[in-house]
C-alpha atoms as a PDB file:
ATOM      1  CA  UNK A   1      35.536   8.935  14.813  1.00  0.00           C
ATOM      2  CA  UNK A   2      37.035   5.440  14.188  1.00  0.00           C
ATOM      3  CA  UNK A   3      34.477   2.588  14.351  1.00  0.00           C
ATOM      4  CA  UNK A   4      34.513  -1.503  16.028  1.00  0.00           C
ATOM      5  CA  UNK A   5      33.220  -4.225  15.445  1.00  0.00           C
ATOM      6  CA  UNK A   6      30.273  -5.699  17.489  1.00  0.00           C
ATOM      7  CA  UNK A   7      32.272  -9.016  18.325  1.00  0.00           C
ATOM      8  CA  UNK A   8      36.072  -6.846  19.282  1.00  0.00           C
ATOM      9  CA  UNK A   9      36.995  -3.423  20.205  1.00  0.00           C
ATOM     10  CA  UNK A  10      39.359  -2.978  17.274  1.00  0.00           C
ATOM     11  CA  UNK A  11      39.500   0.437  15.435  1.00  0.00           C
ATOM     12  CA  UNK A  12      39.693   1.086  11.910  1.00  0.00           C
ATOM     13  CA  UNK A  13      38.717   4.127   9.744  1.00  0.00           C
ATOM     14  CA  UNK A  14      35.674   4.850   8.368  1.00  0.00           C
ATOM     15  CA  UNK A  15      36.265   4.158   4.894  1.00  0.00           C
ATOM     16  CA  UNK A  16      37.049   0.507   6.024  1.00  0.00           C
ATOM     17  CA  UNK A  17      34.015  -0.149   7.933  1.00  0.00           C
ATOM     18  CA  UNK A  18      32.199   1.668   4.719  1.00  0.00           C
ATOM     19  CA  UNK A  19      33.533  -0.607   2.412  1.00  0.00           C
ATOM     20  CA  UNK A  20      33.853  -3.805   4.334  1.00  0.00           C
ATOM     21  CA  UNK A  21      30.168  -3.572   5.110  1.00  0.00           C
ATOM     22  CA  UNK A  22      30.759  -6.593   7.906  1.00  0.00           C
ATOM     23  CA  UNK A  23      33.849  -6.988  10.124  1.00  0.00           C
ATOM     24  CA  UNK A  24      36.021  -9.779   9.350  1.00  0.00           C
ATOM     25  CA  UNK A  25      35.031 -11.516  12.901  1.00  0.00           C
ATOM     26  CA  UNK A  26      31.325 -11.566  11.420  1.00  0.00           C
ATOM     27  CA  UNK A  27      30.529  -8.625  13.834  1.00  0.00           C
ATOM     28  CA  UNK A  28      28.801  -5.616  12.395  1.00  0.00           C
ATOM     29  CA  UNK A  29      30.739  -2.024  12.473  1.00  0.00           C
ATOM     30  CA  UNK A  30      29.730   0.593  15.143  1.00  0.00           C
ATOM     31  CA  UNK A  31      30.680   3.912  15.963  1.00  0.00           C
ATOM     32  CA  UNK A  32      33.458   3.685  18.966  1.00  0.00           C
ATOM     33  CA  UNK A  33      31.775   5.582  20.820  1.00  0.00           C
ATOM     34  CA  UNK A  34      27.867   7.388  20.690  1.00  0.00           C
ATOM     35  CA  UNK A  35      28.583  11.630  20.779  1.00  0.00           C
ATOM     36  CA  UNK A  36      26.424  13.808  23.235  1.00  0.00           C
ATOM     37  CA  UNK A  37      24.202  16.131  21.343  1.00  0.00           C
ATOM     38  CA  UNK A  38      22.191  18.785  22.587  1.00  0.00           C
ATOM     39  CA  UNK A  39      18.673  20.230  21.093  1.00  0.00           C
ATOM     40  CA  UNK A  40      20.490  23.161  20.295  1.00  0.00           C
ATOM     41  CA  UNK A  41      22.889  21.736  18.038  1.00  0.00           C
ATOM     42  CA  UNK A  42      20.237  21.520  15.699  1.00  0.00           C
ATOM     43  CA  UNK A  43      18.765  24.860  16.403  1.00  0.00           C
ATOM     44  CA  UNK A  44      19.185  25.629  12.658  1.00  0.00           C
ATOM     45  CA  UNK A  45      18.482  23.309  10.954  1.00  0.00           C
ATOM     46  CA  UNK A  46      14.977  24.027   9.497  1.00  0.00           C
ATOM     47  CA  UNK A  47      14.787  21.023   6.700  1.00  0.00           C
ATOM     48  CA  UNK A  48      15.797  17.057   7.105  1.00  0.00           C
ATOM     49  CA  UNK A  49      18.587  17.717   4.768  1.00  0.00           C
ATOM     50  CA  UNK A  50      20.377  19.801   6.843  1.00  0.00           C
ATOM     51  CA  UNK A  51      19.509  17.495   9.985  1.00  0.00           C
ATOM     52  CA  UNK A  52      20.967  14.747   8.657  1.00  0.00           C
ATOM     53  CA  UNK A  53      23.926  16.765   7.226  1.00  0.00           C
ATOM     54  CA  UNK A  54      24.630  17.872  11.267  1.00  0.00           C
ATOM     55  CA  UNK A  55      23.677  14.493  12.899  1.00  0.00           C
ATOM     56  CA  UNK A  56      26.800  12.906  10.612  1.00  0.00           C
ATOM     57  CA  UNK A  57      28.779  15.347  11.115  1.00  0.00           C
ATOM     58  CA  UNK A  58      29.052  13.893  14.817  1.00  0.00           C
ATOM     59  CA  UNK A  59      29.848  10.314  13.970  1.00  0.00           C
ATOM     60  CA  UNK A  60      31.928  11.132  10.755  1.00  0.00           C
ATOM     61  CA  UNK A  61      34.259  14.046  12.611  1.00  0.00           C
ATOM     62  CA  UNK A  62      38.113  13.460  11.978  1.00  0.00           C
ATOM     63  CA  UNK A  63      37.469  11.108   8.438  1.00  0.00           C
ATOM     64  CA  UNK A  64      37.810  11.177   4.989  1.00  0.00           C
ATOM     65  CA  UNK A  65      34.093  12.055   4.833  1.00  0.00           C
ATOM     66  CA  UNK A  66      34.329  15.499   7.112  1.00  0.00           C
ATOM     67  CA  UNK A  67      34.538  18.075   5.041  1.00  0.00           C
ATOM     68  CA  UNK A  68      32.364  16.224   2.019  1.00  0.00           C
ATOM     69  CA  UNK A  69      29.356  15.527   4.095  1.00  0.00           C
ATOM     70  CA  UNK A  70      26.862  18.008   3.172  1.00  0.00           C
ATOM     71  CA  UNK A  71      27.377  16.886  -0.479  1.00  0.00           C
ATOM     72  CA  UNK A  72      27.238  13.127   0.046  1.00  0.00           C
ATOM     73  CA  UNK A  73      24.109  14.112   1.987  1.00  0.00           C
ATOM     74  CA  UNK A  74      22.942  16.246  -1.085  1.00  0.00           C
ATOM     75  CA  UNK A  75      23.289  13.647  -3.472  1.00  0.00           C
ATOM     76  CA  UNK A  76      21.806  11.229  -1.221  1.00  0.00           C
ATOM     77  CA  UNK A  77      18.702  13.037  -0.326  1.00  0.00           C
ATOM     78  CA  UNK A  78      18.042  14.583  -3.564  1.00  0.00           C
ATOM     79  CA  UNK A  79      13.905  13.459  -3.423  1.00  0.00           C
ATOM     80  CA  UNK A  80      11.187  14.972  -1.533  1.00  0.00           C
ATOM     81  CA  UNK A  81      11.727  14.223   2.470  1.00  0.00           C
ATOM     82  CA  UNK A  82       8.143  15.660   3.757  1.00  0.00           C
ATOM     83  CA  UNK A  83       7.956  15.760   7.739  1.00  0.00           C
ATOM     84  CA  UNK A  84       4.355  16.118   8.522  1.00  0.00           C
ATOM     85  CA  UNK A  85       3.192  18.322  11.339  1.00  0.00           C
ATOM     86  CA  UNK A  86       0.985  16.466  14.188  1.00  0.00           C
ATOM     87  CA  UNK A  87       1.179  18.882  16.927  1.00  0.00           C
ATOM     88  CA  UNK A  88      -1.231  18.766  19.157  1.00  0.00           C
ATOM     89  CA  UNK A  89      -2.607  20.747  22.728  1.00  0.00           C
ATOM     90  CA  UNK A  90       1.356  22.289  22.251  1.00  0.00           C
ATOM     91  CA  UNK A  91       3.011  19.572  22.495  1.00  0.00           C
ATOM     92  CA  UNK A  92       5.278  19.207  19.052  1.00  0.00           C
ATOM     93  CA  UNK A  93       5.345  16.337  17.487  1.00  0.00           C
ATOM     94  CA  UNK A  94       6.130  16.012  13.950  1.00  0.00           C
ATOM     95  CA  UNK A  95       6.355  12.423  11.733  1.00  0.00           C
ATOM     96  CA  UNK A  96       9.115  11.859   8.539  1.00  0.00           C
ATOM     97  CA  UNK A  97       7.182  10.409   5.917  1.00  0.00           C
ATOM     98  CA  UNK A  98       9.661   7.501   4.322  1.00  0.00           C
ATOM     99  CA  UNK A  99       8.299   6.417   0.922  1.00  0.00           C
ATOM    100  CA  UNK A 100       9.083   9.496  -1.516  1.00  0.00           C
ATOM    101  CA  UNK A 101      12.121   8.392  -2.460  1.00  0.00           C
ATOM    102  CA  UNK A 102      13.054   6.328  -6.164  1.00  0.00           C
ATOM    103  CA  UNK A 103      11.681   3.163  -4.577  1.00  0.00           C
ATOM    104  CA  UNK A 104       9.088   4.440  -2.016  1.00  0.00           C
ATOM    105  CA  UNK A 105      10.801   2.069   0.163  1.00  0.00           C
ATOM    106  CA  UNK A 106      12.436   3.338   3.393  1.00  0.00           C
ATOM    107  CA  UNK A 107      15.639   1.565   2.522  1.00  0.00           C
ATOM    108  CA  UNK A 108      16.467   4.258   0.091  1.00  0.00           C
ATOM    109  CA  UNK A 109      17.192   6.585   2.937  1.00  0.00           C
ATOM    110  CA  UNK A 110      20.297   4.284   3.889  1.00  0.00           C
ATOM    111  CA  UNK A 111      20.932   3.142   0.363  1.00  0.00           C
ATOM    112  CA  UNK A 112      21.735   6.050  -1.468  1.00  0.00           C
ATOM    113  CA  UNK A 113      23.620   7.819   1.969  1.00  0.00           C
ATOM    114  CA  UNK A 114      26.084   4.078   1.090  1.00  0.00           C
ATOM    115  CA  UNK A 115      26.277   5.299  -2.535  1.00  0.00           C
ATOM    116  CA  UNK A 116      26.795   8.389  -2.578  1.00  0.00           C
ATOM    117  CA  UNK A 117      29.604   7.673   0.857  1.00  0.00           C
ATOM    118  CA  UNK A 118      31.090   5.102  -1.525  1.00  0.00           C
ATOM    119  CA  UNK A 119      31.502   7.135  -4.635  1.00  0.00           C
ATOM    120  CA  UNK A 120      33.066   9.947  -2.459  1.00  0.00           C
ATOM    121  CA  UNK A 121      35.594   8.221  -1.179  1.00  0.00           C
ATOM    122  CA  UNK A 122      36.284   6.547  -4.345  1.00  0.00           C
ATOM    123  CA  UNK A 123      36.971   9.737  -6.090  1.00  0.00           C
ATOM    124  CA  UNK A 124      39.797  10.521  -3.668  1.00  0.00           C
ATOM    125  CA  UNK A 125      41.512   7.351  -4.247  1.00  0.00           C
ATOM    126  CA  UNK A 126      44.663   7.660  -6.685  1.00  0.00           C
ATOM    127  CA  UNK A 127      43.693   4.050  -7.880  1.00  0.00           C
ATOM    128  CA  UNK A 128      40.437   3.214  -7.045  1.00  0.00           C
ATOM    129  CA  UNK A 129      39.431  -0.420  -7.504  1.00  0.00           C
ATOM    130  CA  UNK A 130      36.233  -2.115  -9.323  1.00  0.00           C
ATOM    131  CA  UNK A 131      33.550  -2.400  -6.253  1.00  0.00           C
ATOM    132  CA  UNK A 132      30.975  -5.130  -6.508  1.00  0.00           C
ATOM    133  CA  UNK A 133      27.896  -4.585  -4.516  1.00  0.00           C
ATOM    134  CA  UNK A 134      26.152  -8.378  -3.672  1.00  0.00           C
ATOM    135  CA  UNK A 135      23.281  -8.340  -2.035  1.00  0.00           C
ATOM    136  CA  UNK A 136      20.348 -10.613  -0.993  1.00  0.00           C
ATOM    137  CA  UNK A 137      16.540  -9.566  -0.901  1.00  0.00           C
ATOM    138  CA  UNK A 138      13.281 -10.584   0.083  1.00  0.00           C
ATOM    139  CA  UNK A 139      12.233  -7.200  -2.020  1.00  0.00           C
ATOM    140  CA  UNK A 140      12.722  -3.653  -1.169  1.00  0.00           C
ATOM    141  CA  UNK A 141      16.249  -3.638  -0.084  1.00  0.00           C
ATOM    142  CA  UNK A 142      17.330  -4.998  -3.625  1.00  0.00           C
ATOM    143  CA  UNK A 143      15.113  -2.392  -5.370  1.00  0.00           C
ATOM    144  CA  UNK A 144      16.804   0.454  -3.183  1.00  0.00           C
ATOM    145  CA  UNK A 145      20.471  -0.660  -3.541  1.00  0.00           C
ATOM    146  CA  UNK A 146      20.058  -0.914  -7.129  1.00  0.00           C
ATOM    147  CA  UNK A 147      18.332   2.040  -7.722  1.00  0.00           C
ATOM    148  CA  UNK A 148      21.193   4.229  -5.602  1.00  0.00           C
ATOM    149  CA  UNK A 149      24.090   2.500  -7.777  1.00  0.00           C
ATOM    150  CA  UNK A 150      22.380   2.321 -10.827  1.00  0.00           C
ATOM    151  CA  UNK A 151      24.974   3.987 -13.825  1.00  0.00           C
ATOM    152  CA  UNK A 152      27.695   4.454 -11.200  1.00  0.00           C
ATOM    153  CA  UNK A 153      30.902   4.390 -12.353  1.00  0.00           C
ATOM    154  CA  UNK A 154      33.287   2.062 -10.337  1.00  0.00           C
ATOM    155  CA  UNK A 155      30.332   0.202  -9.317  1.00  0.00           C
ATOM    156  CA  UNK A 156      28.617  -3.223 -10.402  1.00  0.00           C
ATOM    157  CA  UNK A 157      25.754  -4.511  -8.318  1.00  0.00           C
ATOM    158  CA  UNK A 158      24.738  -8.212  -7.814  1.00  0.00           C
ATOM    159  CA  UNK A 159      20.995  -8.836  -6.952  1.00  0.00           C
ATOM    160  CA  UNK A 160      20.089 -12.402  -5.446  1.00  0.00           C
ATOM    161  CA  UNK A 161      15.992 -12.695  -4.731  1.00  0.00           C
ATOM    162  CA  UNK A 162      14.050 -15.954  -3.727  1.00  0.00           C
ATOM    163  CA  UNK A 163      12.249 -16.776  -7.153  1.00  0.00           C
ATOM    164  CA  UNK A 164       8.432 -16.412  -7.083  1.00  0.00           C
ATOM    165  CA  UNK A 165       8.892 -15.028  -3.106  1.00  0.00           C
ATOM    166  CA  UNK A 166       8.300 -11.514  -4.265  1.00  0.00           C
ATOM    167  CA  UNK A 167       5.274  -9.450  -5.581  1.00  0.00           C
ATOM    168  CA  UNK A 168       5.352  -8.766  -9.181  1.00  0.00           C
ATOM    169  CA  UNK A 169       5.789  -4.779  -8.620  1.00  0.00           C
ATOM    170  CA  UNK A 170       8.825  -5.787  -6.623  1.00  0.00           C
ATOM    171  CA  UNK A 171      10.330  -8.474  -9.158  1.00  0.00           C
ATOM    172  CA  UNK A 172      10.088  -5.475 -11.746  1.00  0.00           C
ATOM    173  CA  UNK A 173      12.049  -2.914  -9.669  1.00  0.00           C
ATOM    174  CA  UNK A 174      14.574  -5.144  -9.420  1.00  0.00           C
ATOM    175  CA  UNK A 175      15.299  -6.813 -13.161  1.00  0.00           C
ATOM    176  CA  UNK A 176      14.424  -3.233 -14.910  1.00  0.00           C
ATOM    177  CA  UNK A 177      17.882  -1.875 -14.305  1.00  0.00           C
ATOM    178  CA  UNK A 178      20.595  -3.574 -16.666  1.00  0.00           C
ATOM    179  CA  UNK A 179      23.541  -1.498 -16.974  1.00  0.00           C
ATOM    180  CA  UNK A 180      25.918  -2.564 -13.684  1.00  0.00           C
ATOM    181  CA  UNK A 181      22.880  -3.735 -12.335  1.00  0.00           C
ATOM    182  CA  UNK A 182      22.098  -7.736 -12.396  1.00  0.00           C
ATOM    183  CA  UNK A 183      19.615  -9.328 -10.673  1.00  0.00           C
ATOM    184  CA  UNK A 184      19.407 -13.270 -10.300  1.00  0.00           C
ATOM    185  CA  UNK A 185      15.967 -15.515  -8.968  1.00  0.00           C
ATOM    186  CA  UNK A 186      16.926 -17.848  -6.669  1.00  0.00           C
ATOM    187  CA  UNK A 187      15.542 -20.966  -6.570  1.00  0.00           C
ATOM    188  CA  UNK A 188      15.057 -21.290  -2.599  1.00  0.00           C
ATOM    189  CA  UNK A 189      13.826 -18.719  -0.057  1.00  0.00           C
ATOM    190  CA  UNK A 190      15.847 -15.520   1.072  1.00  0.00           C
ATOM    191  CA  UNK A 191      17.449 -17.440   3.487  1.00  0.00           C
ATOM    192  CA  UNK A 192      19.003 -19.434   0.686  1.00  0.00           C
ATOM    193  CA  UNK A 193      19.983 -15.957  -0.760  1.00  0.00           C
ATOM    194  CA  UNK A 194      21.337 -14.953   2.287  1.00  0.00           C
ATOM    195  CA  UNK A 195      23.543 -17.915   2.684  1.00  0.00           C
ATOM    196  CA  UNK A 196      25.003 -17.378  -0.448  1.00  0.00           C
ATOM    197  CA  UNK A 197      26.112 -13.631   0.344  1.00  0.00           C
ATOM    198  CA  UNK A 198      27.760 -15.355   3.374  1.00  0.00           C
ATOM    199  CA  UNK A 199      29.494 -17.894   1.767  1.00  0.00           C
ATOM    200  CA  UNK A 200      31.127 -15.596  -0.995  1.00  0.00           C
ATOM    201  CA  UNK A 201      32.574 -13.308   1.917  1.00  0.00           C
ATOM    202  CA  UNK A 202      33.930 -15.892   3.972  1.00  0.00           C
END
């Protein structure tokens, strides 16, 4: 699976697109193409874990992640995932709770999946580089991508947050890392923090 960009049609791998995290055009990166998948694909697989593990598999076929996926996806999911049952009159229906994870935000589902995808590919570089992770926040997504790259090797993380524009549960989960964690109130809103993300990729 190779992946584009949302502005072109050209292809690059999918430790590229991983890394890159936007396409130099300003487009985000897609898979090239969306697989068909059939219920019974998934006809064993009796936990989220192992969902997830063969939902991936289908947009991650033919990379460097193939063969690594059910440990990225291991590492990634290793908190409670608790799918409640709300069948009813026989019709199934079941609902994923998201807020067990390190930051009861949902954002740690797709947070720590970009960790632990980042530190696998790392690992197979002969001379992997320094990453720096900069991200803007309005609250949870800070607190989840410092949490999932929190004492990773390899990895420093910059936090920018809108001072006195978040709750003071969420201005705690995001200063109480240190480490290769820094966080940094902005004075402005998130748009302000947002802009500055921008401007340092341009």
């Amino acid at each position: 699976m190779k992946f584009i960009s949302t502005k072109n049609k050209i292809e690059v791998e999918a430790e590229e697109a991983i890394f890159s995290g936007t396409a130099p055009d300003g487009g985000l990166f897609m898979p090239s193409m969306i697989p068909k998948v059939e219920p019974n694909d998934f006809k064993d697989t009796e936990n989220f874990q192992l969902f997830s593990n063969k939902m991936l598999s289908f947009f991650f076929n033919e990379t460097i992640l193939e063969s690594k996926l059910d440990a990225v996806v291991s590492e990634a999911l290793n908190f409670a995932v608790i799918q409640r049952d709300l069948s009813k009159d026989q019709m199934p229906i079941s609902m994923l709770e998201l807020f067990h994870g390190p930051t009861a935000a949902f954002k740690d589902f797709g947070a720590r999946f970009l960790a632990s995808s980042m530190n696998t590919i790392m690992k197979q570089q002969a001379n992997p580089k320094i990453v720096t992770i900069l991200v803007a926040t309005s609250g949870d997504t800070g607190g989840a991508v410092a949490s999932a790259f929190h004492q990773r090797r390899g990895f420093n993380v910059v936090v920018l947050f809108p001072k006195g524009r978040v709750s003071p549960r969420q201005q705690h989960q995001l200063t109480c890392w240190g480490n290769n964690v820094v966080s940094v109130a902005i004075n402005g809103e998130f748009d302000d923090c947002q802009r500055l993300v921008k401007e340092a990729f341009a």
